[in-house]
C-alpha atoms as a PDB file:
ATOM      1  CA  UNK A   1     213.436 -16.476 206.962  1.00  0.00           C
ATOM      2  CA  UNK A   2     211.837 -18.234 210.284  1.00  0.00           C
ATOM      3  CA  UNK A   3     214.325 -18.315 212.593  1.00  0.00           C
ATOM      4  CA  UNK A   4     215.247 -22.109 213.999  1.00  0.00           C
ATOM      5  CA  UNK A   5     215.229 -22.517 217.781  1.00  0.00           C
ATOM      6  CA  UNK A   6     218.418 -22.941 219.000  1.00  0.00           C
ATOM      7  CA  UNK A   7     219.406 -25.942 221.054  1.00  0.00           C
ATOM      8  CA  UNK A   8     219.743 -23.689 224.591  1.00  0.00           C
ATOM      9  CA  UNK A   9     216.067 -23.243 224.034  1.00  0.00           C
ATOM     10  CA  UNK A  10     214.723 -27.035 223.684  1.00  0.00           C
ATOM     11  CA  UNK A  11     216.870 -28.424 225.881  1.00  0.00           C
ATOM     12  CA  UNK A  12     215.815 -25.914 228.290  1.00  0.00           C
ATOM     13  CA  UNK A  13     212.371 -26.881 228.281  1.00  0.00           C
ATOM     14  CA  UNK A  14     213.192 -30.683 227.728  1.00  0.00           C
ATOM     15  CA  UNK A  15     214.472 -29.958 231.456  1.00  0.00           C
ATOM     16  CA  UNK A  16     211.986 -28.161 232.337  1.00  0.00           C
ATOM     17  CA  UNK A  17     209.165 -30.778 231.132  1.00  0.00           C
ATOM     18  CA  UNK A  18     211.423 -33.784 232.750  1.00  0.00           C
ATOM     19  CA  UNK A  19     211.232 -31.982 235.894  1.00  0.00           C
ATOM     20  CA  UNK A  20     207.991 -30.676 236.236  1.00  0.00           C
ATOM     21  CA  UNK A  21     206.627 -34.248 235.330  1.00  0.00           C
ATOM     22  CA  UNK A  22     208.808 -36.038 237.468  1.00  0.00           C
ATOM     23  CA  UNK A  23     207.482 -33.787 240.343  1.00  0.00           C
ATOM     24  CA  UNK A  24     203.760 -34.527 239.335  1.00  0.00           C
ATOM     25  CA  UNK A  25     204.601 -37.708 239.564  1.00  0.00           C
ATOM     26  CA  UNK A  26     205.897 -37.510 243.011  1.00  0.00           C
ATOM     27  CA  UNK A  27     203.028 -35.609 244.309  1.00  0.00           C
ATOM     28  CA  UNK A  28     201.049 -38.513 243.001  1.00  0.00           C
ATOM     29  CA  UNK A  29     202.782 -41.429 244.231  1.00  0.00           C
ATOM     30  CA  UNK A  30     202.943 -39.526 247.536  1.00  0.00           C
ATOM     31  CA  UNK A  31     199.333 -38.792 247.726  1.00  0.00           C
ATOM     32  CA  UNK A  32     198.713 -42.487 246.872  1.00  0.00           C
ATOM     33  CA  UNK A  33     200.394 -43.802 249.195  1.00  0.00           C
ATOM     34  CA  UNK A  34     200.815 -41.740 252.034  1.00  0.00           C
ATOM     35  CA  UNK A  35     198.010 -38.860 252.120  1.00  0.00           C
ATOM     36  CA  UNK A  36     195.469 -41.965 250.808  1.00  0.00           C
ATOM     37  CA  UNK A  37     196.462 -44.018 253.435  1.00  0.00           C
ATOM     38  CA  UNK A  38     196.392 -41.929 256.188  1.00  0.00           C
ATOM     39  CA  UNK A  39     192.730 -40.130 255.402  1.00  0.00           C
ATOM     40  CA  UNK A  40     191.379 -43.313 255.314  1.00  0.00           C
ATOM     41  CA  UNK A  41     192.901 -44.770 258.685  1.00  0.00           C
ATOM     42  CA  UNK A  42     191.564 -41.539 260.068  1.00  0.00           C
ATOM     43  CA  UNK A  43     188.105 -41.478 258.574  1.00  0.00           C
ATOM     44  CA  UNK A  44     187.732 -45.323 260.451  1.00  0.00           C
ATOM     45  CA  UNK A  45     188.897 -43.594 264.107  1.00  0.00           C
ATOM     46  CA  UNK A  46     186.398 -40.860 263.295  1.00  0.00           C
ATOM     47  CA  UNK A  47     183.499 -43.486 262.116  1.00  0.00           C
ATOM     48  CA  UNK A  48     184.634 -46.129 265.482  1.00  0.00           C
ATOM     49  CA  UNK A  49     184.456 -42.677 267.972  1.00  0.00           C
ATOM     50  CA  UNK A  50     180.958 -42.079 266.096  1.00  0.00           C
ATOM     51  CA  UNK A  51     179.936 -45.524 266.792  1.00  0.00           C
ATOM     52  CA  UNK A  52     180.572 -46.045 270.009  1.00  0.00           C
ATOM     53  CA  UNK A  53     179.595 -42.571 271.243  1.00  0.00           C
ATOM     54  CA  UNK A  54     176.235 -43.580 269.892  1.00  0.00           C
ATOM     55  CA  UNK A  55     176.090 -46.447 271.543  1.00  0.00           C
ATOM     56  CA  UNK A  56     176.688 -45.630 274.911  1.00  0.00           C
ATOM     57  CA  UNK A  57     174.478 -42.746 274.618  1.00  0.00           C
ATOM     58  CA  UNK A  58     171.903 -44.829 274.049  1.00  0.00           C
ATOM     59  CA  UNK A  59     172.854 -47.449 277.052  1.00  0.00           C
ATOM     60  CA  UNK A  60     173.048 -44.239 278.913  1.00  0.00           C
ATOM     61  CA  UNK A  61     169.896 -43.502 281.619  1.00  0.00           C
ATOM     62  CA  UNK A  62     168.141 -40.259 280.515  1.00  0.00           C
ATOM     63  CA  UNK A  63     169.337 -38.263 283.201  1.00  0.00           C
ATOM     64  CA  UNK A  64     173.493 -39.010 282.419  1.00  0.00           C
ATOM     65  CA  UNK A  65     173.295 -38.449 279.049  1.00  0.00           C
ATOM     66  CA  UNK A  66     173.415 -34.477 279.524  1.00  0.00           C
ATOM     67  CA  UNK A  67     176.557 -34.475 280.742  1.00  0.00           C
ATOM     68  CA  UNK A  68     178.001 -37.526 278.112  1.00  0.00           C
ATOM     69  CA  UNK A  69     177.027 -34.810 276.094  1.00  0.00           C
ATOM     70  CA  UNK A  70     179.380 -32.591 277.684  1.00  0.00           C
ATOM     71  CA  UNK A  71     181.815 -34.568 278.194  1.00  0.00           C
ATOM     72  CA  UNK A  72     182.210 -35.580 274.703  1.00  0.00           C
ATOM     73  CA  UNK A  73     181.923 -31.663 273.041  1.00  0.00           C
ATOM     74  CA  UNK A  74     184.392 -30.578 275.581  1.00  0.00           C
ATOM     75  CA  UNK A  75     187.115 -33.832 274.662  1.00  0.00           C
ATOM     76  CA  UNK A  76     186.450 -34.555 271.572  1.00  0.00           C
ATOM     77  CA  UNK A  77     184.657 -31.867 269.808  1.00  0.00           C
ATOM     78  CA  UNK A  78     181.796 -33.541 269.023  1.00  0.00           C
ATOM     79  CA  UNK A  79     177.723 -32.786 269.554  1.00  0.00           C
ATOM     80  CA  UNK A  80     175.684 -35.540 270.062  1.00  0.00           C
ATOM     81  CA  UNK A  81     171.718 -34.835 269.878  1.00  0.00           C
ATOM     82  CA  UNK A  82     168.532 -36.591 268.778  1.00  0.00           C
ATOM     83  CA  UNK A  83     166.713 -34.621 265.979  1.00  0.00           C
ATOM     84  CA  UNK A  84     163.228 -34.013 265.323  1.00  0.00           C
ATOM     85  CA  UNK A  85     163.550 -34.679 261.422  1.00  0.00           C
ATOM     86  CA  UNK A  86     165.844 -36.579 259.358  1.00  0.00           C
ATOM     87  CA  UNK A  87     168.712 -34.649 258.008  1.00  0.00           C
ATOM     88  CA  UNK A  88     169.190 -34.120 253.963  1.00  0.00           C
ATOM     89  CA  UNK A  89     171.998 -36.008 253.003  1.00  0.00           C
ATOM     90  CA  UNK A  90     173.551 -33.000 250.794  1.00  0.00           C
ATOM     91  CA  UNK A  91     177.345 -32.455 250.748  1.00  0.00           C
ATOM     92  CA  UNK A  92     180.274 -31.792 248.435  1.00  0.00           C
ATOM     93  CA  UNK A  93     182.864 -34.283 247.321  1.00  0.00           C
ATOM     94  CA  UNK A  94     185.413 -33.919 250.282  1.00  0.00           C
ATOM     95  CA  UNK A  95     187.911 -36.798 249.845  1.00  0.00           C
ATOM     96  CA  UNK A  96     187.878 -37.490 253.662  1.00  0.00           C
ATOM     97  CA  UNK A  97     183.692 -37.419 254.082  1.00  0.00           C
ATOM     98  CA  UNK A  98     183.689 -40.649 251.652  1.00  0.00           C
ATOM     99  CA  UNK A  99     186.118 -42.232 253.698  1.00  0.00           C
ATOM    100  CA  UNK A 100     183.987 -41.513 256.295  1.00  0.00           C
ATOM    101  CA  UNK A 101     180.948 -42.504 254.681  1.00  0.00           C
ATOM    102  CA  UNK A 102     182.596 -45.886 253.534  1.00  0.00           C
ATOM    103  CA  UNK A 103     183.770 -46.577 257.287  1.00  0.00           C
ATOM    104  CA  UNK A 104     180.904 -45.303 258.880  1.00  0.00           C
ATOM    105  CA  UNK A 105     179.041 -47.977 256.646  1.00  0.00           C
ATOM    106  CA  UNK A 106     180.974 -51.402 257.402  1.00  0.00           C
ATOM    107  CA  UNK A 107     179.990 -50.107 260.920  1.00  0.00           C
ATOM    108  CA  UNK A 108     176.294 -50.313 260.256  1.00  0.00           C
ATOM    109  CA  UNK A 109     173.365 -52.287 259.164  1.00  0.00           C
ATOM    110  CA  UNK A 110     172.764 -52.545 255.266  1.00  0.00           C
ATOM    111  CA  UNK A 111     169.174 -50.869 255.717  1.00  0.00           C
ATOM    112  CA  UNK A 112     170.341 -47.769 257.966  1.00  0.00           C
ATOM    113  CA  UNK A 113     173.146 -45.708 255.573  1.00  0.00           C
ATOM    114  CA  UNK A 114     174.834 -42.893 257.599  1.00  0.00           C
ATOM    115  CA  UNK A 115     173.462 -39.838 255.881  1.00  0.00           C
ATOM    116  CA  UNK A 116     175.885 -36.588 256.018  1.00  0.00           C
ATOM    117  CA  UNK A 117     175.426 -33.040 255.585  1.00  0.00           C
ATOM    118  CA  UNK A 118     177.400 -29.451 255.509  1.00  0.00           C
ATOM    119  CA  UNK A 119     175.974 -26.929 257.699  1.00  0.00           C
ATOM    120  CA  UNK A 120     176.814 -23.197 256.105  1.00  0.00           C
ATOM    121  CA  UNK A 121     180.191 -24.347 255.022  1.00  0.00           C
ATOM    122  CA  UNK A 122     180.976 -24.383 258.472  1.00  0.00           C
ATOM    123  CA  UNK A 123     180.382 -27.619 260.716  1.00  0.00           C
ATOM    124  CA  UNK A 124     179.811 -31.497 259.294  1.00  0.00           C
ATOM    125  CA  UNK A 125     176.876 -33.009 260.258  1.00  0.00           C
ATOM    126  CA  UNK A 126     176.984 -37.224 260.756  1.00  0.00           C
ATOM    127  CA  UNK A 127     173.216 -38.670 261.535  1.00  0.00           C
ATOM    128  CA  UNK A 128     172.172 -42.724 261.619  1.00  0.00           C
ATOM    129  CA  UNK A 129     170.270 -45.294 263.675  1.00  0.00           C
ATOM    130  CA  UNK A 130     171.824 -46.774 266.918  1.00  0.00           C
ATOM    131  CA  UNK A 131     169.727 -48.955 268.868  1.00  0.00           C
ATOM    132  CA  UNK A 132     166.103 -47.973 267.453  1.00  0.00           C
ATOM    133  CA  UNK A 133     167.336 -44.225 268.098  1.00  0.00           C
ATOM    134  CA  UNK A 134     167.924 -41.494 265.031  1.00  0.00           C
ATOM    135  CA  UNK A 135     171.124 -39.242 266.374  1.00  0.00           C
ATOM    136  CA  UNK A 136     172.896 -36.737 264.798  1.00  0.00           C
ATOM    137  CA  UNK A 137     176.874 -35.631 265.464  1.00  0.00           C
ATOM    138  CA  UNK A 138     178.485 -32.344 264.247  1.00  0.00           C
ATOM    139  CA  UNK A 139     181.688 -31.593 264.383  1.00  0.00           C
ATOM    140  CA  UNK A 140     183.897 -28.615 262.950  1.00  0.00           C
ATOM    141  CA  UNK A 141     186.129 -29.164 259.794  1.00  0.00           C
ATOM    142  CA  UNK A 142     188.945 -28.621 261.416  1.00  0.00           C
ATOM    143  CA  UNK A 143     188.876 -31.929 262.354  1.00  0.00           C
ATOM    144  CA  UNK A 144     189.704 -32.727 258.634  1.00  0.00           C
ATOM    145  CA  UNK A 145     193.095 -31.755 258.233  1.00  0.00           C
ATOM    146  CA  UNK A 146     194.214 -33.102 254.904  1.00  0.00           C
ATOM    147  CA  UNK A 147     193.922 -31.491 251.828  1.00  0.00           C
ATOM    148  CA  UNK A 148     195.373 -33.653 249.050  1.00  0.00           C
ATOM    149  CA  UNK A 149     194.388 -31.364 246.133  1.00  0.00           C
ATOM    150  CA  UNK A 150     195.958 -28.001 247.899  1.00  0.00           C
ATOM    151  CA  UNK A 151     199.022 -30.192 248.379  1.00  0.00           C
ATOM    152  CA  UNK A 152     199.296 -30.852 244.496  1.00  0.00           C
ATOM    153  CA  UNK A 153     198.225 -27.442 243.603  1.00  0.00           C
ATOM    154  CA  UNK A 154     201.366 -26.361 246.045  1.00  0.00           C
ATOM    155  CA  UNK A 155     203.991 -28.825 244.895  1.00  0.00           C
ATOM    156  CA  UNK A 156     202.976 -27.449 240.835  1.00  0.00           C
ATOM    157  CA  UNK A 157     202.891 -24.037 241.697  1.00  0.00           C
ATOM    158  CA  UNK A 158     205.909 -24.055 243.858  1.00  0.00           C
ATOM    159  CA  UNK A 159     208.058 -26.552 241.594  1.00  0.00           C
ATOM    160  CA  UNK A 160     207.388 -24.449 238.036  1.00  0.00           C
ATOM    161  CA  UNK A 161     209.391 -21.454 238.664  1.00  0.00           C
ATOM    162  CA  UNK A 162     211.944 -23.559 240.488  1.00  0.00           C
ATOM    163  CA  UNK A 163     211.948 -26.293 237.204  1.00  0.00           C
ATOM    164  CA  UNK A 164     212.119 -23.073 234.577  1.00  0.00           C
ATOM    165  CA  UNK A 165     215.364 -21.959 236.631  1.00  0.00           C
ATOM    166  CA  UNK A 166     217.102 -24.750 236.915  1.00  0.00           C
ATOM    167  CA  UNK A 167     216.655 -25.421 233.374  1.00  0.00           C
ATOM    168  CA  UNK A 168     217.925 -21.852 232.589  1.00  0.00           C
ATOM    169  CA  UNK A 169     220.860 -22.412 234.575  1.00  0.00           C
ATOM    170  CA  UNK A 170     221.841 -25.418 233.603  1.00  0.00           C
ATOM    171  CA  UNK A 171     221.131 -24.890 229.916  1.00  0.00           C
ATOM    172  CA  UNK A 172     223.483 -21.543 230.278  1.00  0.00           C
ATOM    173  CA  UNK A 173     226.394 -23.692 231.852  1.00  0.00           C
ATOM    174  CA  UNK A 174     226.396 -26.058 229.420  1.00  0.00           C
ATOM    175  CA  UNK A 175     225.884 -24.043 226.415  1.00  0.00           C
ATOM    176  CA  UNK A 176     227.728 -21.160 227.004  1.00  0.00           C
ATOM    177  CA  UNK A 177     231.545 -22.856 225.800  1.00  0.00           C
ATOM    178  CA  UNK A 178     229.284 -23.999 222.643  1.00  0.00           C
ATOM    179  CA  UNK A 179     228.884 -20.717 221.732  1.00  0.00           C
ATOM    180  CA  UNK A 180     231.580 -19.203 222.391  1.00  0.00           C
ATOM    181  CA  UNK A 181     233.152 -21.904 219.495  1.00  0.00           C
ATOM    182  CA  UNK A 182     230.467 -21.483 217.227  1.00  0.00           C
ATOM    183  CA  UNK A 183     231.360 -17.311 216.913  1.00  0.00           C
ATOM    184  CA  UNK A 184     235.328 -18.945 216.971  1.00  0.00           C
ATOM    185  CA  UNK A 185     233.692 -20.889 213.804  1.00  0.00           C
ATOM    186  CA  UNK A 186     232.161 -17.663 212.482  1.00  0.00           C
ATOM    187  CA  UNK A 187     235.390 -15.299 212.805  1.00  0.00           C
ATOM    188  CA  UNK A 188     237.264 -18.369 211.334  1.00  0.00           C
ATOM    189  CA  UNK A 189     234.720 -18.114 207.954  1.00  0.00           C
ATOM    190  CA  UNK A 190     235.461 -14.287 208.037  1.00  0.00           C
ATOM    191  CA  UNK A 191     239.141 -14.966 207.252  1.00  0.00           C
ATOM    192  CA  UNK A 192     240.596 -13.443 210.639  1.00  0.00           C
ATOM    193  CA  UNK A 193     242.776 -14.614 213.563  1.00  0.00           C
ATOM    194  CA  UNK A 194     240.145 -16.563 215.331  1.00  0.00           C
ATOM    195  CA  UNK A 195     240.433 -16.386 219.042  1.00  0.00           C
ATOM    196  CA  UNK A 196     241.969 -19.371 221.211  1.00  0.00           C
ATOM    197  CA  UNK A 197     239.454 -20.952 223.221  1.00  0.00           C
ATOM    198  CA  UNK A 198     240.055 -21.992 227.061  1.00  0.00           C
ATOM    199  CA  UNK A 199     240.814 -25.799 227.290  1.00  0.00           C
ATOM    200  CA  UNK A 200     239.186 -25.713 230.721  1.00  0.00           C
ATOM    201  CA  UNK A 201     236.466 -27.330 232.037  1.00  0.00           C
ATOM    202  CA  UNK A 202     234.788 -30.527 231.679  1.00  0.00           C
ATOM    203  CA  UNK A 203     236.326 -33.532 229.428  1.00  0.00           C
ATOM    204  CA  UNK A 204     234.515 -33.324 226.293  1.00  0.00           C
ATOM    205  CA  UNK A 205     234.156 -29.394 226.610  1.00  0.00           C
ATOM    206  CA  UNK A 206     237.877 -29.074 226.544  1.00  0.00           C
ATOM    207  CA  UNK A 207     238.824 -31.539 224.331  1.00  0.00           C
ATOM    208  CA  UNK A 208     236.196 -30.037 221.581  1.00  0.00           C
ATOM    209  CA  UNK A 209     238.339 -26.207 222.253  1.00  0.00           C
ATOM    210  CA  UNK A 210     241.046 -28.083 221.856  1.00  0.00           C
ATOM    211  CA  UNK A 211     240.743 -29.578 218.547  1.00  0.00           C
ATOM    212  CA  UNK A 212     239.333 -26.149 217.597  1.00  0.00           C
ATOM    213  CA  UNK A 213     242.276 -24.463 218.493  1.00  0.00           C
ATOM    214  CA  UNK A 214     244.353 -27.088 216.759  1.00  0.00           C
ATOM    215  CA  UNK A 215     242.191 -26.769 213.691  1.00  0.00           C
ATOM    216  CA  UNK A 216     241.979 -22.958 213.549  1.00  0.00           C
ATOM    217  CA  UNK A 217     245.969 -23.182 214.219  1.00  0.00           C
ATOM    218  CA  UNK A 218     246.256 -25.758 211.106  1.00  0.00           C
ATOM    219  CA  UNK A 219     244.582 -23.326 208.601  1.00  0.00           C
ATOM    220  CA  UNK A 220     246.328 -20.353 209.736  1.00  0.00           C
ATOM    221  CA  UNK A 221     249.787 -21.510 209.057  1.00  0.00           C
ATOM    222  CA  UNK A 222     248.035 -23.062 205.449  1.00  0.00           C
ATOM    223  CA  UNK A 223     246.938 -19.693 204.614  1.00  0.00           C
ATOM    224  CA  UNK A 224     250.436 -18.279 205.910  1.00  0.00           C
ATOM    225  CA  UNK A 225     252.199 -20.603 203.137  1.00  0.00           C
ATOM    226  CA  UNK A 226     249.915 -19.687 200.653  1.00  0.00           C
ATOM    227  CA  UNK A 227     250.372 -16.036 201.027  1.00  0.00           C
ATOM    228  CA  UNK A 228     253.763 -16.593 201.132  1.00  0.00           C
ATOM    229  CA  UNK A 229     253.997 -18.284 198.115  1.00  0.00           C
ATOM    230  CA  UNK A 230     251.746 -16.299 196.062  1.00  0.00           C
ATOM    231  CA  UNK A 231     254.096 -13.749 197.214  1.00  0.00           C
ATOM    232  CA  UNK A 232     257.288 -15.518 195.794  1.00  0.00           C
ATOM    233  CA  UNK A 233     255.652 -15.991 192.622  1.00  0.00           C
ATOM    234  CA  UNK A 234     254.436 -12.338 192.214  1.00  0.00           C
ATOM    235  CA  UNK A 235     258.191 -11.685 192.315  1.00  0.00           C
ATOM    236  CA  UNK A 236     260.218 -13.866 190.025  1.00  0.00           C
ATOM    237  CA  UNK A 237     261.262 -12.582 186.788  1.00  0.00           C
ATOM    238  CA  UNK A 238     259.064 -12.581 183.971  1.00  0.00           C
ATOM    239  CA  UNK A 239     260.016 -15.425 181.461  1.00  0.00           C
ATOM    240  CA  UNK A 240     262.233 -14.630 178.703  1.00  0.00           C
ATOM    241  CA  UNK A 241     262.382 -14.421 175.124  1.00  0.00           C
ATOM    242  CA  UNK A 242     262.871 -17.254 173.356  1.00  0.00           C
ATOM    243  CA  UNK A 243     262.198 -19.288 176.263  1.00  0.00           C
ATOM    244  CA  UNK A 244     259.574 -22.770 175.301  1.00  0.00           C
ATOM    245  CA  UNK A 245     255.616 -21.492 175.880  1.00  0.00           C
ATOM    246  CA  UNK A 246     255.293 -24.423 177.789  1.00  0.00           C
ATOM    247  CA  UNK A 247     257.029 -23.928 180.764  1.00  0.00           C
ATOM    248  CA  UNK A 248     254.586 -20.808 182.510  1.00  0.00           C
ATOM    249  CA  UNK A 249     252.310 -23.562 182.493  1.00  0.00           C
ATOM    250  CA  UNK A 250     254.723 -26.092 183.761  1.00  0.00           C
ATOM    251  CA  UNK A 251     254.913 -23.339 186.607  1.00  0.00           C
ATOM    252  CA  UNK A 252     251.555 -22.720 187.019  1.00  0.00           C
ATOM    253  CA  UNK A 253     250.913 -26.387 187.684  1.00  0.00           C
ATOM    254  CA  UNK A 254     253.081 -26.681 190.315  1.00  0.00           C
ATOM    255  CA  UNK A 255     251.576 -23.495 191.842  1.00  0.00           C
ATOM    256  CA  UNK A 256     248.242 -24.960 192.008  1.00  0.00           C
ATOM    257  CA  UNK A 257     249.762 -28.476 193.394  1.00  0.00           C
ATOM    258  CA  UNK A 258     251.708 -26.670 196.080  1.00  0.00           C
ATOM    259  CA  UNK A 259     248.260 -24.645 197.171  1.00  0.00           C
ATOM    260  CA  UNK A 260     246.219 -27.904 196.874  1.00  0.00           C
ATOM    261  CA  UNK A 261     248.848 -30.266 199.057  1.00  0.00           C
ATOM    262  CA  UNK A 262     247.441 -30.833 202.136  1.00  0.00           C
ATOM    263  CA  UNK A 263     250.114 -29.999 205.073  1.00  0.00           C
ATOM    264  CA  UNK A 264     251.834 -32.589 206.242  1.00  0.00           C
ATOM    265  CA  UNK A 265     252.029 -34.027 202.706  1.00  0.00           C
END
């Protein structure tokens, strides 16, 4: 016979579900609205720098620009140079570079789209048109600090075994006074003394022991008087002869009424 789960077991992963969606949830309403937010404000300082840097490089004379050049590598991290070809515009889907793109865009004419690209994995590469002039920035990732999908992948990872054992702990505190009445209930079918249960705890726990204990009390002083009177019957004299047929029945009736007479009657 399949054996039914027992009701630690769902509600333990009832918690566990609750909690592990509730936590998805969080990570998503807090990359929504604060890890969203905050890329994007970002990605528009990073597309204004890019901007302007451009543009005063090209308002620069020739022989200032060289150390502009410096100037802004050593502050900001950024290289500013003008290439010989135009760069492939080839990169993965980083959250933060189509922020950038989008900025980058409402920054610039309609017919001159920023083109970016990834250089070995290591450095991103930001080239467009400023003032007739085709110039290309790089700049290291590190300048992209947040990672919205390795936050959610933490938060999951981290919140599962945390979720399971919460769930196992709670579902053991709870549960545990359940069974213990359930094997009261089983000893009780087995026709011995069952145990008294502690009346401790919370309200409904201890008021369910408690009308256990009253209950298991109740049938052991029924099956007391039963005993007791089967007992008292097993005893008395046998009828005698001449005595009317009718009244070992007459007895035996009020045998069976006295054993089926609820206590109390």
């Amino acid at each position: 016979m399949k054996q039914k789960p027992s009701l630690f077991r769902r509600t333990a992963l009832t918690l566990a579900a609750g909690l592990l969606i509730f936590q998805l949830a969080s990570g998503l309403a807090i990359f929504l609205n604060l890890v969203m937010p905050l890329g994007q404000r970002s990605a528009d300082d990073l597309a204004a720098l890019l901007v302007l840097s451009a543009r005063i490089w090209v308002e620069l004379p020739p022989d200032q620009r060289a150390a502009f050049e410096a100037e802004l590598r050593e502050i900001q991290g950024l290289t500013v140079w003008e290439p010989d070809a135009p760069l492939a515009d080839k990169i993965g889907p980083y959250p933060y570079i189509i922020f950038l793109r989008s900025a980058l865009a409402s920054r610039l004419a309609s017919s001159q789209p920023p083109r970016l690209s990834e250089e070995a994995h290591e450095r991103f590469e930001v080239e467009f048109t400023q003032g007739g002039r085709l110039l290309r920035f790089e700049f290291s990732k590190s300048r992209v600090t947040p990672r919205p999908s390795r936050a959610l992948l933490w938060t999951a990872v981290s919140g599962c075994p945390g979720d399971l054992g919460f769930s196992l702990v709670t579902g053991q505190k709870g549960f545990r006074p359940r069974c213990s009445i359930g094997r009261g209930g089983a000893t009780d079918r087995q026709r011995e003394q069952p145990p008294q249960l502690p009346e401790s705890g919370e309200a409904e726990l201890a008021d369910l022991a408690r009308v256990f204990n009253e209950t298991s009390r109740q049938l052991l002083a029924k099956r007391e008087n039963q005993t007791t009177l089967l007992a008292g019957v097993s005893t008395r004299p046998s009828q005698p002869p001449g005595a009317p047929e009718n009244g070992g029945r007459t007895t035996r009736r009020g045998i069976a009424f006295a054993l089926a007479e609820p206590d109390g009657a």
